[in-house]
C-alpha atoms as a PDB file:
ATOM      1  CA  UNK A   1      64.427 220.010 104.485  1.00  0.00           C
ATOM      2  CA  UNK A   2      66.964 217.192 106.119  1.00  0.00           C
ATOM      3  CA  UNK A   3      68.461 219.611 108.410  1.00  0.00           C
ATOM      4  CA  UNK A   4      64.816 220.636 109.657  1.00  0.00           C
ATOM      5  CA  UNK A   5      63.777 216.857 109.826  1.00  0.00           C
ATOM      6  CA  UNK A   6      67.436 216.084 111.485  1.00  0.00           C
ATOM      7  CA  UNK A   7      66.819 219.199 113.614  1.00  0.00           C
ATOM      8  CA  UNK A   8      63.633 217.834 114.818  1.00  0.00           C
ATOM      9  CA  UNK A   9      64.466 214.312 115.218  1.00  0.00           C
ATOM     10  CA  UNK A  10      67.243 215.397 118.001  1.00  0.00           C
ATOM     11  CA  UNK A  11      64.479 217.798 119.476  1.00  0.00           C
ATOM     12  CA  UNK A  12      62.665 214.464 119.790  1.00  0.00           C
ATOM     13  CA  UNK A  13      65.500 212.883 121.826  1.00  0.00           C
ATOM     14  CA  UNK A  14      66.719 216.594 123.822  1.00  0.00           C
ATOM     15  CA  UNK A  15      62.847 216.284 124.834  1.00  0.00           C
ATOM     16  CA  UNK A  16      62.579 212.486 125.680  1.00  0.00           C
ATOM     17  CA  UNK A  17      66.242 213.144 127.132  1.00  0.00           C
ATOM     18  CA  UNK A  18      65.415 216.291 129.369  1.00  0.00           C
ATOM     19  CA  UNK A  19      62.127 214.995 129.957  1.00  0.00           C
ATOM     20  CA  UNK A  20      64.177 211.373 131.881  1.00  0.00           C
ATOM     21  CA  UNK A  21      66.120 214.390 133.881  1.00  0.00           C
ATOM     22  CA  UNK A  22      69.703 212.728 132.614  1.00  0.00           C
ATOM     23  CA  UNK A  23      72.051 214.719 131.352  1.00  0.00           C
ATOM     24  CA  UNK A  24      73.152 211.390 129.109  1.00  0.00           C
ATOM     25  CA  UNK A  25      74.158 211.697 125.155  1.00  0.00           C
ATOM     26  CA  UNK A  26      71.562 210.336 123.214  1.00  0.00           C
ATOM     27  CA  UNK A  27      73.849 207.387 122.360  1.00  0.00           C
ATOM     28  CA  UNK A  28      74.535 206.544 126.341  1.00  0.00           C
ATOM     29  CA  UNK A  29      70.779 206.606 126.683  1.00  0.00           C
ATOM     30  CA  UNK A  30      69.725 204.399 124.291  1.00  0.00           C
ATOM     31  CA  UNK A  31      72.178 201.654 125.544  1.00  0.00           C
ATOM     32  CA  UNK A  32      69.356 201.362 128.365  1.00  0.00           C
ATOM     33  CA  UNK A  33      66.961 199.203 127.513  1.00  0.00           C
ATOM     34  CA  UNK A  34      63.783 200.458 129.178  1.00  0.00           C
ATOM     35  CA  UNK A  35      64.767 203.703 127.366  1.00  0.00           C
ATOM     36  CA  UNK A  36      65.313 202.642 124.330  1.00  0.00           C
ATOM     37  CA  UNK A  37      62.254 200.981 123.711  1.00  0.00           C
ATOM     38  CA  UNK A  38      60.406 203.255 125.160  1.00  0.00           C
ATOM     39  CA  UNK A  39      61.703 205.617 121.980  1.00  0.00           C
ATOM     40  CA  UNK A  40      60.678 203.136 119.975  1.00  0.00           C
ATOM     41  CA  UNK A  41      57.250 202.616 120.772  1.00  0.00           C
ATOM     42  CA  UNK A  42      56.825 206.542 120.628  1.00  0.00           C
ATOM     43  CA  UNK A  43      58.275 207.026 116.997  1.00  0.00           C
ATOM     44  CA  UNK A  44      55.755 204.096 115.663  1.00  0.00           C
ATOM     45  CA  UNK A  45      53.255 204.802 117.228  1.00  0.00           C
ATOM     46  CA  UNK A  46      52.629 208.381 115.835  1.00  0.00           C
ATOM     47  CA  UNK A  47      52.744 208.334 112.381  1.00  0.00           C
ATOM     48  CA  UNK A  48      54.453 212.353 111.697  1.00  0.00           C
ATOM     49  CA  UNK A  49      56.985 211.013 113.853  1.00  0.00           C
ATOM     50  CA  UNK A  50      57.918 207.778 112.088  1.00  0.00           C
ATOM     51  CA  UNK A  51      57.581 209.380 108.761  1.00  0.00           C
ATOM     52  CA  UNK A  52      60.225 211.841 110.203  1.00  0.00           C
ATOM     53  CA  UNK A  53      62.334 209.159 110.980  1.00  0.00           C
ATOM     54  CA  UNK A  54      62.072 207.545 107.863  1.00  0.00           C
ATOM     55  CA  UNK A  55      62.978 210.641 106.005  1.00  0.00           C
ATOM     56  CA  UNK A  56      65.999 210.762 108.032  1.00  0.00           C
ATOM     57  CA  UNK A  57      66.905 206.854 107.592  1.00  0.00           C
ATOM     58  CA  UNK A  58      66.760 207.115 103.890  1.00  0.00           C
ATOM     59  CA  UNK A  59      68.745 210.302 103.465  1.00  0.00           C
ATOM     60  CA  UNK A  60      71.435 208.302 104.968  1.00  0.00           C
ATOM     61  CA  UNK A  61      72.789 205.628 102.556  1.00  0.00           C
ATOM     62  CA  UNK A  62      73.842 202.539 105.016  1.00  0.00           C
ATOM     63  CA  UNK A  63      70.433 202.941 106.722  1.00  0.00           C
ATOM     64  CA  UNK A  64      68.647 203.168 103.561  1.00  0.00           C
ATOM     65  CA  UNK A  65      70.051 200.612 102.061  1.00  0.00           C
ATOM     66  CA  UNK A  66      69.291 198.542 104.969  1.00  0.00           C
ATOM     67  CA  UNK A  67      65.537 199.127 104.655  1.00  0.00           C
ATOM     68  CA  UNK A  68      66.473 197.651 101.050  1.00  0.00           C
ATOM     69  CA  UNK A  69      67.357 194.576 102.211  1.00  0.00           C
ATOM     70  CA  UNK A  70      65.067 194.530 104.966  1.00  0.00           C
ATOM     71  CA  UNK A  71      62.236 195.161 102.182  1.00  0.00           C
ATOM     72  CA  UNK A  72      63.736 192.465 100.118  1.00  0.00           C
ATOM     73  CA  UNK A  73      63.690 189.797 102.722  1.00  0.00           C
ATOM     74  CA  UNK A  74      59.843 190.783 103.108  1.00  0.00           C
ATOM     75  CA  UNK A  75      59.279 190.506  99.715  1.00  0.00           C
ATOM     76  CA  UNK A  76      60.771 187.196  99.408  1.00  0.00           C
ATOM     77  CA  UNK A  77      58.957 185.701 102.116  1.00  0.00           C
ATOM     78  CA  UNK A  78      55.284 186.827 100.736  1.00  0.00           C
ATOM     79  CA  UNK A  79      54.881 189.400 103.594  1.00  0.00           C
ATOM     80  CA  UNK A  80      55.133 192.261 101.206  1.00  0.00           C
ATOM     81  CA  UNK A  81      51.877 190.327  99.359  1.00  0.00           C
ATOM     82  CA  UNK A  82      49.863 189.923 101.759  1.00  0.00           C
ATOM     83  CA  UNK A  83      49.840 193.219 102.958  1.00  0.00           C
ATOM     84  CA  UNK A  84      49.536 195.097  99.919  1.00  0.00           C
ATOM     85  CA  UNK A  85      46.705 192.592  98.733  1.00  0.00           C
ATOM     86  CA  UNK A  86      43.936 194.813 100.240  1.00  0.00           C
ATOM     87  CA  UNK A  87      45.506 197.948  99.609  1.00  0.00           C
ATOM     88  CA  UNK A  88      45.707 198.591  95.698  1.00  0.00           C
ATOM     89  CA  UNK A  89      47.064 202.071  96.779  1.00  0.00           C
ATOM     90  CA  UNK A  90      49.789 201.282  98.815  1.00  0.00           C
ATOM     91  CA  UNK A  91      50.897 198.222  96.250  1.00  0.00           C
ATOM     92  CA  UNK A  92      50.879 201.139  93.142  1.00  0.00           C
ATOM     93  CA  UNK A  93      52.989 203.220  95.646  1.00  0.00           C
ATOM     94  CA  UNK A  94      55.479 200.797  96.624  1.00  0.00           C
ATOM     95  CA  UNK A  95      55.901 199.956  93.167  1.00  0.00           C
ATOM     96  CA  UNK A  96      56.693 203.544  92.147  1.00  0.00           C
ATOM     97  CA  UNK A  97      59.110 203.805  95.008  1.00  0.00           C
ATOM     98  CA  UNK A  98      60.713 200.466  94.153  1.00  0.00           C
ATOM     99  CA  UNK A  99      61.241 201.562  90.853  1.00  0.00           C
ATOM    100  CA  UNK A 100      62.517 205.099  91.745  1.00  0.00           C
ATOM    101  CA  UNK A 101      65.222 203.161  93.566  1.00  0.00           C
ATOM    102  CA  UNK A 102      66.144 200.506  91.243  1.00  0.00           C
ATOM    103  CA  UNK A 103      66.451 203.420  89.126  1.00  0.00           C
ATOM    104  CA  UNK A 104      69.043 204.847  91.746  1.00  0.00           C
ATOM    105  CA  UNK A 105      70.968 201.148  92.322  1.00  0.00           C
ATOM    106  CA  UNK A 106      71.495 199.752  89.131  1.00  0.00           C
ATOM    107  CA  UNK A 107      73.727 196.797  90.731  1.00  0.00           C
ATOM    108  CA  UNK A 108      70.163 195.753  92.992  1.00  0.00           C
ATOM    109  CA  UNK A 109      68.343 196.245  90.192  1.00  0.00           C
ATOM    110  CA  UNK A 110      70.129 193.565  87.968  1.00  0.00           C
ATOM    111  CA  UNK A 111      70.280 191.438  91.655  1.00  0.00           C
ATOM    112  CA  UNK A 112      66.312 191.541  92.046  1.00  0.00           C
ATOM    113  CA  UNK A 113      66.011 190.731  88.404  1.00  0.00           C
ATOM    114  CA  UNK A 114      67.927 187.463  88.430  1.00  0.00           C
ATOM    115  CA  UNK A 115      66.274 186.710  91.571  1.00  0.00           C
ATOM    116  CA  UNK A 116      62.772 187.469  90.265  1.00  0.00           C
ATOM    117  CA  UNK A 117      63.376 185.624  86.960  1.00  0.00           C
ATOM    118  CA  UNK A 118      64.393 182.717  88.676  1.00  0.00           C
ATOM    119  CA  UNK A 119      61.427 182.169  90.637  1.00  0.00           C
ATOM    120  CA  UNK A 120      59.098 183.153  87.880  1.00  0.00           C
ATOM    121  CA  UNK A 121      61.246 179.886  85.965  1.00  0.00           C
ATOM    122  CA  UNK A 122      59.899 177.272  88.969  1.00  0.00           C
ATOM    123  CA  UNK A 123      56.382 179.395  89.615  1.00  0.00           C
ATOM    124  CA  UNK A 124      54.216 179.247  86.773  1.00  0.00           C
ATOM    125  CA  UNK A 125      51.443 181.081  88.215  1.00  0.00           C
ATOM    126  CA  UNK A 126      53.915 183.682  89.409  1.00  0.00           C
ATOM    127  CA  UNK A 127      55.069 183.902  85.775  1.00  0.00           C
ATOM    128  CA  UNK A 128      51.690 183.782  84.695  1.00  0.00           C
ATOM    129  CA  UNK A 129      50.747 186.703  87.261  1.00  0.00           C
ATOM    130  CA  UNK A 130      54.028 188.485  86.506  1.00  0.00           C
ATOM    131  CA  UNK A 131      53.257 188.753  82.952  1.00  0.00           C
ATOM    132  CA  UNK A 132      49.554 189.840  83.382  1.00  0.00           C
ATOM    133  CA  UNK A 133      50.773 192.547  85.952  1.00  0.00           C
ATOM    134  CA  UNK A 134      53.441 193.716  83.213  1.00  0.00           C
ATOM    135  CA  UNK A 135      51.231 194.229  80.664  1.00  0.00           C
ATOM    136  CA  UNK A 136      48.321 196.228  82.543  1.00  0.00           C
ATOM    137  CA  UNK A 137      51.291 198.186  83.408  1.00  0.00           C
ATOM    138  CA  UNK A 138      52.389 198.875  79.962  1.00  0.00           C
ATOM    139  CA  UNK A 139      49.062 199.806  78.984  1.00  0.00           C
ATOM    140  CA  UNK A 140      48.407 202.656  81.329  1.00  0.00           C
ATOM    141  CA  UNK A 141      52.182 204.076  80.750  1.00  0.00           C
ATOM    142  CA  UNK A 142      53.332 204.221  77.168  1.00  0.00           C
ATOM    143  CA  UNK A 143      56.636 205.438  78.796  1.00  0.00           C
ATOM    144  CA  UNK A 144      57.296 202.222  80.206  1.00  0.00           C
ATOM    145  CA  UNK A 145      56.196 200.282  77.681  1.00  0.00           C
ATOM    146  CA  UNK A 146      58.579 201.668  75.046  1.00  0.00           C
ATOM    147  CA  UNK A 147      61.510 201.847  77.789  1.00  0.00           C
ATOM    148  CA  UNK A 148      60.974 197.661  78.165  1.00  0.00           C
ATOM    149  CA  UNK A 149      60.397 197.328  74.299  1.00  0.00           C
ATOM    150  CA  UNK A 150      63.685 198.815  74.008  1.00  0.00           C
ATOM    151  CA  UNK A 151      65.486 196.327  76.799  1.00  0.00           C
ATOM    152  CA  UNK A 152      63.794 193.428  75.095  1.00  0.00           C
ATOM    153  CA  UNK A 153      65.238 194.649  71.389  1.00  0.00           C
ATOM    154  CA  UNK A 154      68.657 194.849  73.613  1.00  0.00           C
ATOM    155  CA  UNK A 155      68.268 191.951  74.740  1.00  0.00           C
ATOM    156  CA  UNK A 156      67.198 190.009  71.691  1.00  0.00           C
ATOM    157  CA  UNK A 157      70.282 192.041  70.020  1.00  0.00           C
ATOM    158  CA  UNK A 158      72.524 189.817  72.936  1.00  0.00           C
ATOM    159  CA  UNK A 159      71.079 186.972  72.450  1.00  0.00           C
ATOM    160  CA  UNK A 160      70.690 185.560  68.485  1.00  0.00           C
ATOM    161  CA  UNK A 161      69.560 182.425  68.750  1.00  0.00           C
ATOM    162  CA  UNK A 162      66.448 184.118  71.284  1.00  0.00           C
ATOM    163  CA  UNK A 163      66.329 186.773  68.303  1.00  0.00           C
ATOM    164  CA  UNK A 164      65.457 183.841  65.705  1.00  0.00           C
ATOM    165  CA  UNK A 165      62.929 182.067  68.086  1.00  0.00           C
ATOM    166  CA  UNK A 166      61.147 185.719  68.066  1.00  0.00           C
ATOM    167  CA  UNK A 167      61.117 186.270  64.618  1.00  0.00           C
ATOM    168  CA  UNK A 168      59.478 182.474  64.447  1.00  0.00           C
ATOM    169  CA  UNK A 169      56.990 183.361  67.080  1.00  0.00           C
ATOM    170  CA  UNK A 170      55.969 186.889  65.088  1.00  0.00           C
ATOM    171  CA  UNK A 171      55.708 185.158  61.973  1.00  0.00           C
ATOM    172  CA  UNK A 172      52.800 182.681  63.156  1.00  0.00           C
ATOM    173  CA  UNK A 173      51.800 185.088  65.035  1.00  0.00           C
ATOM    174  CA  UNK A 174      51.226 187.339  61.640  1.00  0.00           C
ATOM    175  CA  UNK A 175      49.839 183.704  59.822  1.00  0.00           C
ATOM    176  CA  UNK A 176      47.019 183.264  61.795  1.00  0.00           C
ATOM    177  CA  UNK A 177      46.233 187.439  61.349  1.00  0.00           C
END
């Protein structure tokens, strides 16, 4: 499947190439500017295309992880929000994908996590939001619920004194019951 996609991406530039009547490489003809962009706009602005090339940037691991960090930066900044806001499909995608590769980069995983914790710390409506998000999430996959039940038991495992606040917390908690 990459070699077809990486097969056809090149087709893309032999075409746009042949089509310019140069007999340039593809990497002296996209030092032209006019060119260039003109690649650019033609990849985004049909979608098969740009999915192509998107198949190809994230089977190569530089490129993909610089969609990482580009995604990160967007995520920090709210853009990633406000586009997903009106698109409950594309959010519940994103999040599977985001997942899948914090699955696959364990050191970005633990990096988004302190990052995420410490702006739920100063945002209490993101915590707030966070927390309600977690737990619809943990109600329509048992999976994940019992994966993050066992993290937290980790956790509390690590972390004694946190243990002993829990075990207060679950005992009121089983008072007023």
């Amino acid at each position: 499947m990459k070699t077809v996609l990486r097969i056809t991406f090149v087709s893309i530039f032999g075409l746009l190439l042949s089509s310019c009547g140069t007999n340039k490489t593809a990497a002296e003809a996209l030092t032209e500017n006019d060119f260039r962009n003109n690649v650019y706009r033609e990849i985004v602005n049909d979608e098969s295309k740009f999915m192509e090339f998107m198949e190809v940037a994230h089977a190569n691991p530089p490129a993909d992880m610089w969609l990482l960090k580009e995604h990160m930066q967007m995520m920090e900044n709210g853009k990633i929000q406000e586009i997903m806001k009106d698109n409950p499909e594309m959010k519940e995608q994103m999040q599977k994908m985001k997942q899948e590769k914090m699955e696959k980069h364990p050191k970005m995983q633990q990096k988004m996590q302190k990052k995420m914790k410490k702006k739920m710390m100063n945002d209490p409506e993101m915590r707030k939001a966070m927390m309600q998000e977690m737990h619809q999430r943990m109600k329509s996959n048992p999976e994940m619920a019992e994966k993050m039940m066992d993290q937290m038991i980790q956790f509390l495992h690590e972390n004694p004194e946190l243990m002993e606040k829990m075990k207060a917390k679950m005992k009121a908690h089983e008072d007023k019951m």
